[in-house]
Protein backbone atom coordinates (compact mmCIF):
# COMPACT_ATOMS: atom_id res chain seq x y z
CA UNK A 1 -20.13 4.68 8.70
CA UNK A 2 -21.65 1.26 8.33
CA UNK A 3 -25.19 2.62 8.52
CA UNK A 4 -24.20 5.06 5.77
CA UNK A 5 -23.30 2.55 3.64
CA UNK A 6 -25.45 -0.69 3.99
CA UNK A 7 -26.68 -2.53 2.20
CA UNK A 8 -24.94 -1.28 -0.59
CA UNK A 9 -21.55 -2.06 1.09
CA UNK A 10 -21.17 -4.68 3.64
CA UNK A 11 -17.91 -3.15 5.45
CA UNK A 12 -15.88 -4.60 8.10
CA UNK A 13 -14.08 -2.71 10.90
CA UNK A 14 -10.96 -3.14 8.93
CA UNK A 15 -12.46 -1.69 5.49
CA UNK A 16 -12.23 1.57 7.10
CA UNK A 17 -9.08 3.79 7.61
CA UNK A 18 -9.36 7.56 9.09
CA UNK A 19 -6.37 9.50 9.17
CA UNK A 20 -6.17 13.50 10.73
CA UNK A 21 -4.25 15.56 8.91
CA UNK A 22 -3.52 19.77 10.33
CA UNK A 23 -6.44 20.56 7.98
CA UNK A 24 -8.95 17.83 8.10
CA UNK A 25 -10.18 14.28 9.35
CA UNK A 26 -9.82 11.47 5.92
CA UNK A 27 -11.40 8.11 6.19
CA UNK A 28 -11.22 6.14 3.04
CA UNK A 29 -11.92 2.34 2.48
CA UNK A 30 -8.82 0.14 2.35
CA UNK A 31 -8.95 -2.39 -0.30
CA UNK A 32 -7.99 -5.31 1.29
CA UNK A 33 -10.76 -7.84 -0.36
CA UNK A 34 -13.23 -7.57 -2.81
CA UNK A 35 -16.39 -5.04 -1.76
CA UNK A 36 -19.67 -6.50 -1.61
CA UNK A 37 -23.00 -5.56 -1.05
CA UNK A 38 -25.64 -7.44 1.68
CA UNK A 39 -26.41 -9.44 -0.78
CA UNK A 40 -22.70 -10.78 -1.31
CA UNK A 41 -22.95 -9.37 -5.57
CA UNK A 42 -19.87 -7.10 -6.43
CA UNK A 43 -20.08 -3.79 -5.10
CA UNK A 44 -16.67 -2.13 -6.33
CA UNK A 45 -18.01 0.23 -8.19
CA UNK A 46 -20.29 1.71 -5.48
CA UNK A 47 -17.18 1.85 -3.24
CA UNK A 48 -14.91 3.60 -6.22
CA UNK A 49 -17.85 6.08 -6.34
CA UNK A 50 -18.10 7.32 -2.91
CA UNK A 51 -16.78 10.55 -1.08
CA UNK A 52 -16.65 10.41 2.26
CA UNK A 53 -16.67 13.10 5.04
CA UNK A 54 -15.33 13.12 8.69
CA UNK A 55 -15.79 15.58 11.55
CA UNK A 56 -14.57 15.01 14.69
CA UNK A 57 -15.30 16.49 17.95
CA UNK A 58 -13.13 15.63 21.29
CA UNK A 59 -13.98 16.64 25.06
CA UNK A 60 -11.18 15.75 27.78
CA UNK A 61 -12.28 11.25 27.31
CA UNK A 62 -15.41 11.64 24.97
CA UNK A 63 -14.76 11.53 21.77
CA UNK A 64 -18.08 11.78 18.78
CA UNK A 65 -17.50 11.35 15.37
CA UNK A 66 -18.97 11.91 12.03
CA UNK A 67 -19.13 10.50 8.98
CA UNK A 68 -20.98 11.54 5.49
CA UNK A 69 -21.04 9.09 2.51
CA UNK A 70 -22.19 10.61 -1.10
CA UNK A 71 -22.20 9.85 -4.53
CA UNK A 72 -22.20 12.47 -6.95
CA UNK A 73 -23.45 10.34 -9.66
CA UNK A 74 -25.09 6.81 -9.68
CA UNK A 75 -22.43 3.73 -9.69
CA UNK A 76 -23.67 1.87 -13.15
CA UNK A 77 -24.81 -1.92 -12.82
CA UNK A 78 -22.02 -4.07 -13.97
């Protein structure tokens, strides 16, 4: 997911939450801190704007996973 993302959001490992539910894989950001970009300016609204898609595949140890991050519209400059 980080590759998705950057350098519009500089994530950490714990900015990231997936949960399974019986109909589909959710990963959402956790708001623990303030989001910024790689350039350390505010980046909330880019994070407030994006949708984020999970599939996840499992065979007997190996596990693959992925992730799509969109925008339907444009975050505006603040």
């Amino acid at each position: 997911m980080y590759k998705a993302v950057y350098p519009h959001l500089h994530l950490y490992a714990t900015d990231i939450s997936y949960t399974h539910t019986f109909q589909k894989p959710l990963v959402a950001l956790a708001r623990q801190r303030a989001f910024r970009n790689a350039h350390g300016s505010c980046a909330t609204s880019v994070a407030e704007a994006l949708q984020l898609h999970a599939s996840i595949s499992h065979d007997a140890d190996y596990v693959v996973a992925s992730i799509v991050a969109e925008t339907m519209h444009p975050p505006s400059c603040e």
